[in-house]
Protein backbone atom coordinates (compact mmCIF):
# COMPACT_ATOMS: atom_id res chain seq x y z
CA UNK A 1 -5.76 -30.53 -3.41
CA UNK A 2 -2.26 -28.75 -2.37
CA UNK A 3 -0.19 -27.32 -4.88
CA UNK A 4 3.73 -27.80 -3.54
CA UNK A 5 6.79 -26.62 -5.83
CA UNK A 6 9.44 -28.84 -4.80
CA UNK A 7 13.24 -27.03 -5.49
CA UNK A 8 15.46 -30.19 -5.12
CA UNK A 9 18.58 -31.07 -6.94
CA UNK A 10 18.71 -34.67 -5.61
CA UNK A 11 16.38 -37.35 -7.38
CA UNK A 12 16.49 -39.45 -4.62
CA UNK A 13 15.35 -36.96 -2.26
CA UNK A 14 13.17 -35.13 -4.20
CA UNK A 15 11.43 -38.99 -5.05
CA UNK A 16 11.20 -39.40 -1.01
CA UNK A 17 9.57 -36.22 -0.34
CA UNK A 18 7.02 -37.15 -3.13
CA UNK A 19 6.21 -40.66 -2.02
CA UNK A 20 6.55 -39.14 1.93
CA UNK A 21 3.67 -37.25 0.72
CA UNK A 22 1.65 -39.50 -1.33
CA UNK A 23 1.35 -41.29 1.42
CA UNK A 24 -0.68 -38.94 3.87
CA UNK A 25 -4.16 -40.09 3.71
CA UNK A 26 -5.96 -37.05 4.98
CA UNK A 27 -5.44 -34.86 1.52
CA UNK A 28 -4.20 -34.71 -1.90
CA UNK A 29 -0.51 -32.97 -3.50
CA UNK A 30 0.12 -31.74 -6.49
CA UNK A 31 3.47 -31.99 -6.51
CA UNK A 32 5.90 -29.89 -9.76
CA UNK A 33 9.56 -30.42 -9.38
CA UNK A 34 12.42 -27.97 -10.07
CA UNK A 35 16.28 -29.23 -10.03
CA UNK A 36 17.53 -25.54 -9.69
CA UNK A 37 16.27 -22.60 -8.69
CA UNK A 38 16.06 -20.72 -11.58
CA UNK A 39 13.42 -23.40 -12.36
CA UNK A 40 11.93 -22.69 -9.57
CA UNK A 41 11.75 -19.12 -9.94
CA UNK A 42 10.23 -19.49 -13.32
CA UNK A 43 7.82 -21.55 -12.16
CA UNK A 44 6.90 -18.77 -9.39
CA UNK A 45 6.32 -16.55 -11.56
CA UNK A 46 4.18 -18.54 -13.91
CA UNK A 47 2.17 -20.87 -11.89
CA UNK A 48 0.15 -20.97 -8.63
CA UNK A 49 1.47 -22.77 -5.50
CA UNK A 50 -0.19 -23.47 -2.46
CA UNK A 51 3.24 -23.64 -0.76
CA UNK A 52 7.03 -24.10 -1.38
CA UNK A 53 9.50 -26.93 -0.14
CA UNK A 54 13.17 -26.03 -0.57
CA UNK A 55 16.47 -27.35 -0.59
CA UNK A 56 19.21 -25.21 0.24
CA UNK A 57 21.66 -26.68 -1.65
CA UNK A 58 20.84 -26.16 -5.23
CA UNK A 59 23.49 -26.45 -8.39
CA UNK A 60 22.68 -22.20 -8.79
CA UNK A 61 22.20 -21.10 -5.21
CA UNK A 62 23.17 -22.11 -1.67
CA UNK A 63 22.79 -21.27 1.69
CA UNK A 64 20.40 -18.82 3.29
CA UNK A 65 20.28 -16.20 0.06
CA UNK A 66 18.01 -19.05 -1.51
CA UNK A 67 15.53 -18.48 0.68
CA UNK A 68 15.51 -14.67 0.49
CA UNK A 69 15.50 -15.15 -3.59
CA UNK A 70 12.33 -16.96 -3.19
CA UNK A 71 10.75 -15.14 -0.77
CA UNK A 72 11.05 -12.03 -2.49
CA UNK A 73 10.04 -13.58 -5.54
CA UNK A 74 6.77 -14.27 -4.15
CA UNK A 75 6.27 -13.23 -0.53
CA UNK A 76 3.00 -14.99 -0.23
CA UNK A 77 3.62 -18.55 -0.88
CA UNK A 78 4.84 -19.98 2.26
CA UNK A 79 7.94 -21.95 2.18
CA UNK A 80 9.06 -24.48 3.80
CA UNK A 81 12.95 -25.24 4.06
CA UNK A 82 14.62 -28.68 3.31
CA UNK A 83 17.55 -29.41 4.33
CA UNK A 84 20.01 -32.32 4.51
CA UNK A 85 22.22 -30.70 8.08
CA UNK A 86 20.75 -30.68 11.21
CA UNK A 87 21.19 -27.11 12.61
CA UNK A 88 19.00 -24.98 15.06
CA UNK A 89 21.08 -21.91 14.24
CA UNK A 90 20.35 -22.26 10.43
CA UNK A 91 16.27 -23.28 11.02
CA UNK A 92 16.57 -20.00 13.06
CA UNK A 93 17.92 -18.00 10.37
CA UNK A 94 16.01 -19.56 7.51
CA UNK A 95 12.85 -18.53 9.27
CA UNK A 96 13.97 -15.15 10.06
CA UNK A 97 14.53 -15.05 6.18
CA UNK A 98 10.88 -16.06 5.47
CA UNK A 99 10.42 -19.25 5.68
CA UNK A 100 7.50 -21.04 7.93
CA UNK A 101 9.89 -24.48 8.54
CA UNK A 102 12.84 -25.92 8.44
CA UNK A 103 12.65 -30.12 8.01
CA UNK A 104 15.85 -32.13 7.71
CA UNK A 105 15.14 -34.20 5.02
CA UNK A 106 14.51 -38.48 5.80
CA UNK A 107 13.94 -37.50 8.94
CA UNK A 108 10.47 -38.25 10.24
CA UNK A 109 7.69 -39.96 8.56
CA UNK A 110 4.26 -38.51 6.12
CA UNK A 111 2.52 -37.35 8.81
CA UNK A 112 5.13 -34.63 10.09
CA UNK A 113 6.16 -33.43 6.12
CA UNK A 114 1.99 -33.43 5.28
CA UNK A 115 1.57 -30.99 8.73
CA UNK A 116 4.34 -29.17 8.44
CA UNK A 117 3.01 -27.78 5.01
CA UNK A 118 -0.60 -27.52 5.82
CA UNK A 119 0.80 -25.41 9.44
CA UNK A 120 3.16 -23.41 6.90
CA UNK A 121 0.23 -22.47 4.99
CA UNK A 122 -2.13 -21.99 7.61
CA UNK A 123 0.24 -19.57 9.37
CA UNK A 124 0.92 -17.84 6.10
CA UNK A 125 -2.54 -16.84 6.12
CA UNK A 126 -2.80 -15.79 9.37
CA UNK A 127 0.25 -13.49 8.81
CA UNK A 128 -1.25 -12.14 6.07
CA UNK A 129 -4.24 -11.58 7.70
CA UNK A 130 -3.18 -9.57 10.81
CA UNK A 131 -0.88 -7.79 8.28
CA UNK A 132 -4.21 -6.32 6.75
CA UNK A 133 -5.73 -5.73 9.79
CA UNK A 134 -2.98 -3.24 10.78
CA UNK A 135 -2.47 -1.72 7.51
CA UNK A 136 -6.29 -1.35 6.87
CA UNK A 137 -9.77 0.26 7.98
CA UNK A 138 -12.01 -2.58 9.19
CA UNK A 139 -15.12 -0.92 8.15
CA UNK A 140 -14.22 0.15 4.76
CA UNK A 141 -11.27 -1.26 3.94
CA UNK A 142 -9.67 1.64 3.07
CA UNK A 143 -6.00 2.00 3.42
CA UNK A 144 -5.50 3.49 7.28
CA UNK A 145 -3.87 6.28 9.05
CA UNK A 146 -0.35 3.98 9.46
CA UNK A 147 -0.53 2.85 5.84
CA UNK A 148 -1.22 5.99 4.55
CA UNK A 149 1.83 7.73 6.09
CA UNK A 150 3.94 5.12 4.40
CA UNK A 151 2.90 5.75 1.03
CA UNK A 152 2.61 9.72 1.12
CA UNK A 153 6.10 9.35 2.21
CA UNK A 154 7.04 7.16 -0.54
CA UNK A 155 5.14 9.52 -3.01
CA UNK A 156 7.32 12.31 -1.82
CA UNK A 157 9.80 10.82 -2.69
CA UNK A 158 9.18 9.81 -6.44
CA UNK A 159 7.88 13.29 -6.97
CA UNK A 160 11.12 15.47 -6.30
CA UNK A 161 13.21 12.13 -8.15
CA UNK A 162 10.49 13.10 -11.15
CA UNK A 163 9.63 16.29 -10.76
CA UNK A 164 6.12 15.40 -10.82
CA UNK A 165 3.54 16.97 -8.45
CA UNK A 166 1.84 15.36 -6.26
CA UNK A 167 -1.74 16.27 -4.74
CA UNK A 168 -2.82 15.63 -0.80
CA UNK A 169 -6.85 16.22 -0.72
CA UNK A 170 -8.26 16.23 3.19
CA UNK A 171 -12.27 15.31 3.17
CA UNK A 172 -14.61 16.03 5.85
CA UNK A 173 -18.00 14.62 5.22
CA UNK A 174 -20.72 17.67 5.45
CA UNK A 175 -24.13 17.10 8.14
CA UNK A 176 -22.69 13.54 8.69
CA UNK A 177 -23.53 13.98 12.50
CA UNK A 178 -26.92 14.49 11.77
CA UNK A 179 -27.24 11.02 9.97
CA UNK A 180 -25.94 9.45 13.32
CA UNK A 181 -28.46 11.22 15.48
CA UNK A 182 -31.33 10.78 12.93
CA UNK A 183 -30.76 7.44 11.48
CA UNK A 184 -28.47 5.85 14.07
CA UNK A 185 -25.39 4.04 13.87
CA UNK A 186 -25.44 1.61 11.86
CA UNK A 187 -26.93 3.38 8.99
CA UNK A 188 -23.65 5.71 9.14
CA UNK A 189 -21.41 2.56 9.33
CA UNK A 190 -22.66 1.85 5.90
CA UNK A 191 -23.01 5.12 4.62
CA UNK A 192 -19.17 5.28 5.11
CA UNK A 193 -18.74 2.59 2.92
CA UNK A 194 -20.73 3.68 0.36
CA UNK A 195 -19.00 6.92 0.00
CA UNK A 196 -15.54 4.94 0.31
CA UNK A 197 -16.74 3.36 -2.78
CA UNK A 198 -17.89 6.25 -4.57
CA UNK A 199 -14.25 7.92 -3.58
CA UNK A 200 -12.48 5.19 -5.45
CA UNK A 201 -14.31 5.17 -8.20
CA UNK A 202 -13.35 9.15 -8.66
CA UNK A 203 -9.71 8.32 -8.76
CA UNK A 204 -7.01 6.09 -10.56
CA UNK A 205 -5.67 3.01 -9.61
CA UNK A 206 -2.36 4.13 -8.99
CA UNK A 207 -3.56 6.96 -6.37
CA UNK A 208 -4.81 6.48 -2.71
CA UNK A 209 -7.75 7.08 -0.78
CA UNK A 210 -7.66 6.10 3.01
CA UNK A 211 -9.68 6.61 6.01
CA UNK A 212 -8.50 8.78 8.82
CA UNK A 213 -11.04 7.93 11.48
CA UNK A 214 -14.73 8.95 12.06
CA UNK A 215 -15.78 10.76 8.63
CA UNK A 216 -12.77 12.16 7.58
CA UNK A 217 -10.85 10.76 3.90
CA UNK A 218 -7.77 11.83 2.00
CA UNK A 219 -6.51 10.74 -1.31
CA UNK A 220 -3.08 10.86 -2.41
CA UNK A 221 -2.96 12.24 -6.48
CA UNK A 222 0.38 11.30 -8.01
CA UNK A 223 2.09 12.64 -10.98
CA UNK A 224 -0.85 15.07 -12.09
CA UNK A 225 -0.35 16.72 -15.12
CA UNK A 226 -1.46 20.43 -13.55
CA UNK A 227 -3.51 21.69 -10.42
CA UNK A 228 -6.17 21.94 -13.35
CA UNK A 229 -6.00 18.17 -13.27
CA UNK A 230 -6.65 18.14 -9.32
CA UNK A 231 -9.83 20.48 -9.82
CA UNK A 232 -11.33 18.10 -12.45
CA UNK A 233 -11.01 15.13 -9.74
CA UNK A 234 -12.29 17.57 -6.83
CA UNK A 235 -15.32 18.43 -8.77
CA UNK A 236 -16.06 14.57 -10.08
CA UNK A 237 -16.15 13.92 -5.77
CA UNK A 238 -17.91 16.65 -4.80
CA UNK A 239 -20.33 16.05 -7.70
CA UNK A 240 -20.72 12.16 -6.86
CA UNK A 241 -21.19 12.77 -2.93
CA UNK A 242 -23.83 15.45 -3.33
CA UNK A 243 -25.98 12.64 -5.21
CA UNK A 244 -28.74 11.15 -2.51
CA UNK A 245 -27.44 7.65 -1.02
CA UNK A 246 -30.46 4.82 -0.66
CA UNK A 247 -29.47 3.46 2.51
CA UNK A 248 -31.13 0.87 4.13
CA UNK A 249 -34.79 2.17 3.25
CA UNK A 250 -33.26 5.85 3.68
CA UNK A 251 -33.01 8.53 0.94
CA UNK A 252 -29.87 10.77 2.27
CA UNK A 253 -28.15 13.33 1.31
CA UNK A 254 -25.04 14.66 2.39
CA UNK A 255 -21.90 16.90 0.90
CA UNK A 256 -18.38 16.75 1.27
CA UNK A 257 -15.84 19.33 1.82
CA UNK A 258 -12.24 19.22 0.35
CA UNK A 259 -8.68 20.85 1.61
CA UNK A 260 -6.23 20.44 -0.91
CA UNK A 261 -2.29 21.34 -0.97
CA UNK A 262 0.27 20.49 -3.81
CA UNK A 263 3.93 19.12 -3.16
CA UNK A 264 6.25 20.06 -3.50
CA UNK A 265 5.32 23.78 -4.05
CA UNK A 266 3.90 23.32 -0.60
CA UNK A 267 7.70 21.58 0.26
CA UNK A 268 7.13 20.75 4.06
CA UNK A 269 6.88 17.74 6.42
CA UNK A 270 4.08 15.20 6.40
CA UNK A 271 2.08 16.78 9.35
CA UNK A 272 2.20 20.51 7.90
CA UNK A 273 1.26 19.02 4.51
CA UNK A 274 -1.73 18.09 6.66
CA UNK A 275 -2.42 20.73 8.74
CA UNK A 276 -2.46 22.59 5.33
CA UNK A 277 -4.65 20.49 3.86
CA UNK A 278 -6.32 20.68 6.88
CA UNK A 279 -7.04 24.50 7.05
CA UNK A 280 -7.86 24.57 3.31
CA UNK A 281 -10.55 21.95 4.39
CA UNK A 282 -12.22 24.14 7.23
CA UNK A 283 -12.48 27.28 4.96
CA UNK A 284 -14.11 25.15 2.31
CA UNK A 285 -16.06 24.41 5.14
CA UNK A 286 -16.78 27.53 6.19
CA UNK A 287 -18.08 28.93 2.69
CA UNK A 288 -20.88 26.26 2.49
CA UNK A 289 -19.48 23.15 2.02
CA UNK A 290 -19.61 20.54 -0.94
CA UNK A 291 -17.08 22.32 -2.24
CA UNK A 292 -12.96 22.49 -2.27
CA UNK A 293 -9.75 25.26 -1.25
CA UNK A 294 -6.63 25.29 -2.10
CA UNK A 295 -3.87 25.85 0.25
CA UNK A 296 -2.40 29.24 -0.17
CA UNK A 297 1.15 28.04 -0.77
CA UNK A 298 0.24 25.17 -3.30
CA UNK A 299 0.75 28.19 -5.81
CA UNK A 300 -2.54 27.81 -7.50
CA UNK A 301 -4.67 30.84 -8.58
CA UNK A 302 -8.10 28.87 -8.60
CA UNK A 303 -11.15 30.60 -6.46
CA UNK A 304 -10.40 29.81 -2.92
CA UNK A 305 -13.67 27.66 -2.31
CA UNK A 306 -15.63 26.05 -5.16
CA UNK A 307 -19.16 24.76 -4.40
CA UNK A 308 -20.29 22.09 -6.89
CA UNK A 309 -23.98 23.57 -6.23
């Protein structure tokens, strides 16, 4: 069964578009009808539609802003546009706003209204779909480089408007090469994910871990309370790496080693907050691994290197 929300004004029409529907054979609506679109809106927000159909002329909203309303209301039902004029320059612009289709209403029979929905959904979905694909990693699905970049920016932002810190960790997986050439490919591919799950399981919902590529991580810490609060995380990862992974018949055990800077006492660019984070990484690194550094300008008096051995 399809779930529709129908946002029509006119009885007449909004009883054709019903009975248009009822009559296609092939599947089943549930249609719930709206005469404004504040009705609508609140029926968004409380229910669960498989798709919208839309008039544009509504006694509270008109025009092309009713799509955008909706759309931003809920960006992933698809909507489909109803309208009583005939105009290519409007269908253009309604779909620019968000919309999958633009129908002039008693125009054409079940069959086109019944497609036109199913189509709207189906290309909703692939939308949505190649959205995720470029936004996350395949193999873990881990936020990605792209992604990533977005919301460190955006969590530069709220922390000067808060004056909150904000931590950037850099992880390198220690002897992870050595799995490869041991165990092969394949057993790394899903080592990867296991530590991706173990990494999100050391951090809070409203923080970010992503993948970089190969075996390298970071993790976005917003609004922490102190660098104190930053060492208690990098110890619960280094801690829950170090434990052996079973994988695939395999007992293996690996380390991790952590960079870490702090903005904005480290106040610079995206790619020097890096390439701090970056350095701190390789002298962690460099002292044994499984363990974490501090960026010299992130202000914090904490051992250079900890090992969580």
């Amino acid at each position: 069964m399809i779930t529709v929300l129908l946002i029509e004004d006119n009885d007449i029409d909004a009883q054709l578009t019903q009975d248009l529907l009822a009559e296609w054979s092939v599947e089943e609506f549930k249609i719930t009808h709206a005469k404004t679109l504040s009705e609508g809106l609140l029926h968004i927000d409380k229910g669960r539609f498989d798709a919208i159909l839309l008039d544009l002329s509504l006694p509270d909203a008109f025009g092309l802003p009713t799509v955008r309303q909706v759309h931003a209301t809920n960006p992933s039902i698809p909507l489909v546009v109803l309208s009583g004029v005939s105009d290519q320059t409007l269908a253009l612009q309604a779909v620019q706003q968000g919309a999958q289709d633009y129908l002039v209403k008693g125009q054409g029979h079940p069959e086109l209204l019944a497609r036109s929905v199913r189509y709207a959904i189906e290309r909703k979905r692939s939308e949505e779909r190649l959205t995720y694909l470029a936004q996350y990693d395949h193999l873990t699905g881990l936020v990605n480089r792209g992604l990533f970049r977005d919301r460190l920016i955006q969590a530069m932002a709220r922390s000067k408007r808060l004056h909150q810190p904000l931590g950037l960790m850099l992880l390198d997986l220690d002897k992870f090469k050595s799995v490869n050439d041991t165990f092969g490919h394949d057993v790394g591919d899903d080592l990867l994910k296991a530590v991706s799950e173990r990494l999100k399981i050391c951090i809070r919902e409203v923080d970010t871990v992503a993948r970089m590529g190969g075996d390298e991580f970071t993790i976005i810490l917003e609004g922490v309370a102190s660098e104190q609060s930053i060492v208690v995380v990098a110890k619960r990862i280094t801690e829950s790496i170090s434990t052996v992974f079973e994988i695939k018949g395999h007992t293996i055990s690996i380390g991790i080693s952590i960079g870490i800077t702090v903005y904005p006492q480290d106040d610079q660019s995206i790619d020097e907050l890096l390439k701090h984070a970056d350095s701190a990484m390789y002298r962690a690194k460099q002292q044994g691994g499984n363990g974490f550094s501090f960026h010299e300008a992130s202000g914090y008096t904490y051992p250079s290197a900890v090992s969580s051995s």
